[in-house]
N, C-alpha and C. Protein backbone atom coordinates (compact mmCIF):
# COMPACT_ATOMS: atom_id res chain seq x y z
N UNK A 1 203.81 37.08 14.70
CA UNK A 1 202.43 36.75 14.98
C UNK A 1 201.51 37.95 14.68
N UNK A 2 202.03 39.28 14.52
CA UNK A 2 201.23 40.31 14.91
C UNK A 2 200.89 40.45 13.62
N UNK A 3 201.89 40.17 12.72
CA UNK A 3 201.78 40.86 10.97
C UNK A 3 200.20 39.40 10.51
N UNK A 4 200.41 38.02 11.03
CA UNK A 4 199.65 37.09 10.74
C UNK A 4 198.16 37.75 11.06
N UNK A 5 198.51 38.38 11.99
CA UNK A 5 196.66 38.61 12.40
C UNK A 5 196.36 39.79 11.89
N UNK A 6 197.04 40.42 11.73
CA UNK A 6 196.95 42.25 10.89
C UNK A 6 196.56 41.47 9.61
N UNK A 7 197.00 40.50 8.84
CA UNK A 7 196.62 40.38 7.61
C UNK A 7 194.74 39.27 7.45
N UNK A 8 195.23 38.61 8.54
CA UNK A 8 193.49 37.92 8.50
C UNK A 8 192.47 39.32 9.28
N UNK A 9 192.79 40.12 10.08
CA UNK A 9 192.15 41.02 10.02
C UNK A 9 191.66 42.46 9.08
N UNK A 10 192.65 42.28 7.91
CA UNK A 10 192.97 43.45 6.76
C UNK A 10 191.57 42.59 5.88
N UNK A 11 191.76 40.86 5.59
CA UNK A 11 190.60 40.47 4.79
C UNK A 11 189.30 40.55 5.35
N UNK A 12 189.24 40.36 6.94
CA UNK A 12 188.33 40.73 7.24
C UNK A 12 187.14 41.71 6.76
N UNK A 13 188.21 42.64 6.70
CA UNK A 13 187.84 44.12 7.18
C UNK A 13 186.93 43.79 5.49
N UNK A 14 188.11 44.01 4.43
CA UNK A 14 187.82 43.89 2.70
C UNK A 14 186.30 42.99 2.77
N UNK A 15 186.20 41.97 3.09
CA UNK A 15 185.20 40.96 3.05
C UNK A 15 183.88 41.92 3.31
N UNK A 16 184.03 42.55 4.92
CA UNK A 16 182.69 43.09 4.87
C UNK A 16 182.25 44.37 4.38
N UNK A 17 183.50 45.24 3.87
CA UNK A 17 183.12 46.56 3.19
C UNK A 17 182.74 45.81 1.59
N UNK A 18 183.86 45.08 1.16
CA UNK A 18 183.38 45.10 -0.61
C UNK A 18 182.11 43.80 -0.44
N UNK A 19 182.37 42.64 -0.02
CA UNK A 19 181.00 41.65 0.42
C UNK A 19 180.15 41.42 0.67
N UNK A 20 180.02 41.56 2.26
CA UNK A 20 179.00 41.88 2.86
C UNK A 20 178.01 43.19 2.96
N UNK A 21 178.44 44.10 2.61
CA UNK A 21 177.99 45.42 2.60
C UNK A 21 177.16 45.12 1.27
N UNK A 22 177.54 45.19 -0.04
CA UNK A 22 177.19 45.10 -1.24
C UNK A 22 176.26 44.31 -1.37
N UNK A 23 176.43 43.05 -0.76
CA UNK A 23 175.07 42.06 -0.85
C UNK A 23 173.77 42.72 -0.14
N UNK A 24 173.93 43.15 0.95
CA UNK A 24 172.87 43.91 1.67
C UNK A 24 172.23 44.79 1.11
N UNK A 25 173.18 45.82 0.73
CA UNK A 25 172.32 46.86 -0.40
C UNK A 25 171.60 46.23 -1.50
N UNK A 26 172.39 45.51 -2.06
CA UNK A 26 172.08 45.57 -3.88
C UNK A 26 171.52 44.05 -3.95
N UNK A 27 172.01 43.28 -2.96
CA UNK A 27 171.12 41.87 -3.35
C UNK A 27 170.10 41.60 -2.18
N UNK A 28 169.64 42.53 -1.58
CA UNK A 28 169.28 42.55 -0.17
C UNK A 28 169.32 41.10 0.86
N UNK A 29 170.55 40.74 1.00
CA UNK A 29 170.87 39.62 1.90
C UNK A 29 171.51 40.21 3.24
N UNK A 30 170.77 41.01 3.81
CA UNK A 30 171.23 41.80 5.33
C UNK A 30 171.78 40.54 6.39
N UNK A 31 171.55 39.63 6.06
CA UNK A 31 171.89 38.37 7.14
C UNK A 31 173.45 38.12 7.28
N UNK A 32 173.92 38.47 6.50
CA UNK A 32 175.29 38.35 6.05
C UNK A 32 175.91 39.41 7.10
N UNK A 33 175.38 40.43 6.91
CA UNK A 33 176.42 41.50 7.54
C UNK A 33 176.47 41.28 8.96
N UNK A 34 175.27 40.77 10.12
CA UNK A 34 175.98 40.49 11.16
C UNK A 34 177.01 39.46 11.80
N UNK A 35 176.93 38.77 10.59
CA UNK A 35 177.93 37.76 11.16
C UNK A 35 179.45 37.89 10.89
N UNK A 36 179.25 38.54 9.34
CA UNK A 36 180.88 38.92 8.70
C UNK A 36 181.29 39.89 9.88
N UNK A 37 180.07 40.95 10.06
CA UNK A 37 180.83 41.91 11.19
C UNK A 37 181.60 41.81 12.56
N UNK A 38 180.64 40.83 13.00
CA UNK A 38 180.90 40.07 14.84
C UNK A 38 182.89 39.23 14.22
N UNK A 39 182.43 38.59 13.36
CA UNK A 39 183.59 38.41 12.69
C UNK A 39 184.84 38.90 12.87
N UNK A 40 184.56 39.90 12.06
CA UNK A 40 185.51 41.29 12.01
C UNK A 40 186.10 42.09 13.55
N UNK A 41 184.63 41.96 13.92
CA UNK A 41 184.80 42.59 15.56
C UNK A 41 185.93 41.93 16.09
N UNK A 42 185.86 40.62 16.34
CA UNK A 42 186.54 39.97 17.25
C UNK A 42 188.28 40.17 16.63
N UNK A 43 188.20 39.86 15.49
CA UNK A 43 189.75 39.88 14.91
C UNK A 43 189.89 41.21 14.96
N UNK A 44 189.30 42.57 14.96
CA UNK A 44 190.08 43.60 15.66
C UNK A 44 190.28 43.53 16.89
N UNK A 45 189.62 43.26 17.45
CA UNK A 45 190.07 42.96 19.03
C UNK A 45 191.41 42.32 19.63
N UNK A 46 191.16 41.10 18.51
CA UNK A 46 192.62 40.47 18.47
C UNK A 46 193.73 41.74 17.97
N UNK A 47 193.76 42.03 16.79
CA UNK A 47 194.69 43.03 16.51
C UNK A 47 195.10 43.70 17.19
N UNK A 48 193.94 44.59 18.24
CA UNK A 48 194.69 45.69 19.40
C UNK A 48 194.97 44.90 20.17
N UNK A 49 194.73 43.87 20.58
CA UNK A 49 195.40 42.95 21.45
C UNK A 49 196.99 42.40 20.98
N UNK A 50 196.97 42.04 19.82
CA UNK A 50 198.45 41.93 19.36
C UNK A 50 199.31 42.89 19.21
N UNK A 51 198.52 44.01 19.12
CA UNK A 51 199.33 45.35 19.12
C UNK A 51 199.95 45.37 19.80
N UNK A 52 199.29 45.37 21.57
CA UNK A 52 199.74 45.86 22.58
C UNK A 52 200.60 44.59 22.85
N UNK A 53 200.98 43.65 22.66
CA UNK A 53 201.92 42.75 22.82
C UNK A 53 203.05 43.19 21.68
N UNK A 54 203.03 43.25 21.24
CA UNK A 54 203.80 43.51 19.92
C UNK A 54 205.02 45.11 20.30
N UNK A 55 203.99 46.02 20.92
CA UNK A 55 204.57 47.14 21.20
C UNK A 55 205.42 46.95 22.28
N UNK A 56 204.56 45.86 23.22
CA UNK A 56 205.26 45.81 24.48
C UNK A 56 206.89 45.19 24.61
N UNK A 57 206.91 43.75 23.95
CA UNK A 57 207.56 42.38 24.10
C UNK A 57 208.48 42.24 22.51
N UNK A 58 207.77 42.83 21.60
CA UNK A 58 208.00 42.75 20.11
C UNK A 58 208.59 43.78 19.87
N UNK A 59 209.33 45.16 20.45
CA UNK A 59 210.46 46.45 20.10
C UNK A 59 209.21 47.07 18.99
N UNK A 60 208.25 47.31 18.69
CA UNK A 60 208.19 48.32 18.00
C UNK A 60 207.71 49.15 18.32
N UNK A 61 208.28 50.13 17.74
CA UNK A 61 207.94 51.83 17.71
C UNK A 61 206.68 52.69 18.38
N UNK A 62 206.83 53.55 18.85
CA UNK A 62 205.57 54.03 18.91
C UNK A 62 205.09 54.64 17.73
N UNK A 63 206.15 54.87 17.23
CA UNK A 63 205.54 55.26 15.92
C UNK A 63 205.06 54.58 14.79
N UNK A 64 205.66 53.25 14.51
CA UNK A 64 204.86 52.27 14.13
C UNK A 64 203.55 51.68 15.00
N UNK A 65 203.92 52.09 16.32
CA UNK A 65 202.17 51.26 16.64
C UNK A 65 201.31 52.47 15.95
N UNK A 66 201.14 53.71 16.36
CA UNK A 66 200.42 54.68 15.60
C UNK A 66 200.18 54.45 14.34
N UNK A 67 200.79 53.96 12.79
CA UNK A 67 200.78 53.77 11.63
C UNK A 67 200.02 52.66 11.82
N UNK A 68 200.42 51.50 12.83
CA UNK A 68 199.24 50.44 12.74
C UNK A 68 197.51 50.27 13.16
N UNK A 69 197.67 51.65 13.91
CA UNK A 69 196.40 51.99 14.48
C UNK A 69 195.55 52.74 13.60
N UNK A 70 196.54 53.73 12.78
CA UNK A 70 195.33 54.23 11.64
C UNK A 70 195.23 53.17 10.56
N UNK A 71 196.20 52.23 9.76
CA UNK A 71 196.06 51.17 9.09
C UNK A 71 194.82 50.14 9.65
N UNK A 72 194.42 50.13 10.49
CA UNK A 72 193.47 48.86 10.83
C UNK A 72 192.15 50.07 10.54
N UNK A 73 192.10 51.22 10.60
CA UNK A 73 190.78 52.07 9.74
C UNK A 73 190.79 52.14 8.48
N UNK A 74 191.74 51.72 7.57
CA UNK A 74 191.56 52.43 6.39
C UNK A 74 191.49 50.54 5.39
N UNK A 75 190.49 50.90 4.90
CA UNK A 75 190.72 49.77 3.86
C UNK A 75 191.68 49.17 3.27
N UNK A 76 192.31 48.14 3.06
CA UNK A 76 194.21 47.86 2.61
C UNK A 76 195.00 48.58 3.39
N UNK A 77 194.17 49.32 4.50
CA UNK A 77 195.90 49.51 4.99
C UNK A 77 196.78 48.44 5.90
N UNK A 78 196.28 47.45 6.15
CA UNK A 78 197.00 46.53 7.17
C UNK A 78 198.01 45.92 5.69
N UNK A 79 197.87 45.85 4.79
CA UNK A 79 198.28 45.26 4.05
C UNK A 79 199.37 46.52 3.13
N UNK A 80 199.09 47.81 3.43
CA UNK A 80 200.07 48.74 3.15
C UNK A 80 200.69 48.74 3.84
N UNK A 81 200.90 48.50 5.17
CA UNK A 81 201.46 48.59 6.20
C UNK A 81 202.51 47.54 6.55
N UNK A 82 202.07 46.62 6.23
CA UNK A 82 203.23 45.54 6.38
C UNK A 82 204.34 45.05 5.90
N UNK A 83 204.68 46.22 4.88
CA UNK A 83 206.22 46.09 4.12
C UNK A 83 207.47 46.65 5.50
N UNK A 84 206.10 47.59 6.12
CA UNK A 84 207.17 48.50 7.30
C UNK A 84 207.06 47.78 8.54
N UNK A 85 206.36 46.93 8.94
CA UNK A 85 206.29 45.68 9.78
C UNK A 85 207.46 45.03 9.85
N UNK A 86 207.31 44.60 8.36
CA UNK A 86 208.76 43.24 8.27
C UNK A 86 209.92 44.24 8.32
N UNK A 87 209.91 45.13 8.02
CA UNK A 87 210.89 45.61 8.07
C UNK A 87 211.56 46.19 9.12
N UNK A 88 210.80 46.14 9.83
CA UNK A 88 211.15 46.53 11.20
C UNK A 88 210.91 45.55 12.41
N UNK A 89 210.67 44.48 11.98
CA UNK A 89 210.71 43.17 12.66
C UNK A 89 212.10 42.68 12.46
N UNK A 90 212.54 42.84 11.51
CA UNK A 90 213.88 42.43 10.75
C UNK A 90 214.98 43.33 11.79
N UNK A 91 214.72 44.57 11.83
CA UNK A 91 215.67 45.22 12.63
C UNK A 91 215.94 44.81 13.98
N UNK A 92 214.51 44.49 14.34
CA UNK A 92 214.74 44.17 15.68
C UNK A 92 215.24 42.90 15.80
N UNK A 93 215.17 41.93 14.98
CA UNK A 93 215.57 40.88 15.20
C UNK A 93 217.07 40.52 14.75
N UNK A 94 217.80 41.52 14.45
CA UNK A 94 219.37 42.03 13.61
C UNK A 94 219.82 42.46 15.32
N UNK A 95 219.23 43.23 16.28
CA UNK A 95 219.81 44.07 17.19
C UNK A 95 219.54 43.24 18.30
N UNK A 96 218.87 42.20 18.29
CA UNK A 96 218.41 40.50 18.92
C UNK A 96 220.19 40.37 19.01
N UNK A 97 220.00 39.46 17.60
CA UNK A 97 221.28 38.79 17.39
C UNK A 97 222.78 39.32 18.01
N UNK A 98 223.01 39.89 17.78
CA UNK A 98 224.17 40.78 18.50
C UNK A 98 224.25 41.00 19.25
């Protein structure tokens, strides 16, 4: 669930830096940006909210929550980030089984 909302929150994010931002400047449609943003707001919210479930209930790392916490600042990073997600969802769910 956590990687699902890391990734609708990663387009988020893309939508209002390359989108919404750009229209405001260069096509001056400022109307756009509060809504893409409130948008955005809320699905980070969700994110640290899935985080902290995820860290808690979901085995991962503290050191992966840290990688996911600077990934939700950096443009594509939720989406760089999630090769090491699955991959470590996978582990935990290998050490499940057994």
């Amino acid at each position: 669930m956590f990687r699902k909302i890391a990734s609708i929150e990663g387009w988020s994010y893309l939508l209002l830096l390359f989108v919404a931002m750009p229209l405001k400047y260069w096509a001056g449609m400022s109307e756009i940006v509060p809504t893409v943003g409130m948008a955005h707001g809320w699905l980070f919210i969700a994110y640290m909210g899935a985080l902290v479930v995820a860290s808690s209930y979901g085995g991962l790392s503290m050191a992966r929550v840290s990688w996911a916490i600077l990934a939700s600042l950096l443009p594509f990073g939720t989406f760089v980030h999630d090769p090491y997600l699955k991959r470590e969802e996978q582990v935990v769910r290998r050490q499940g089984a057994v």
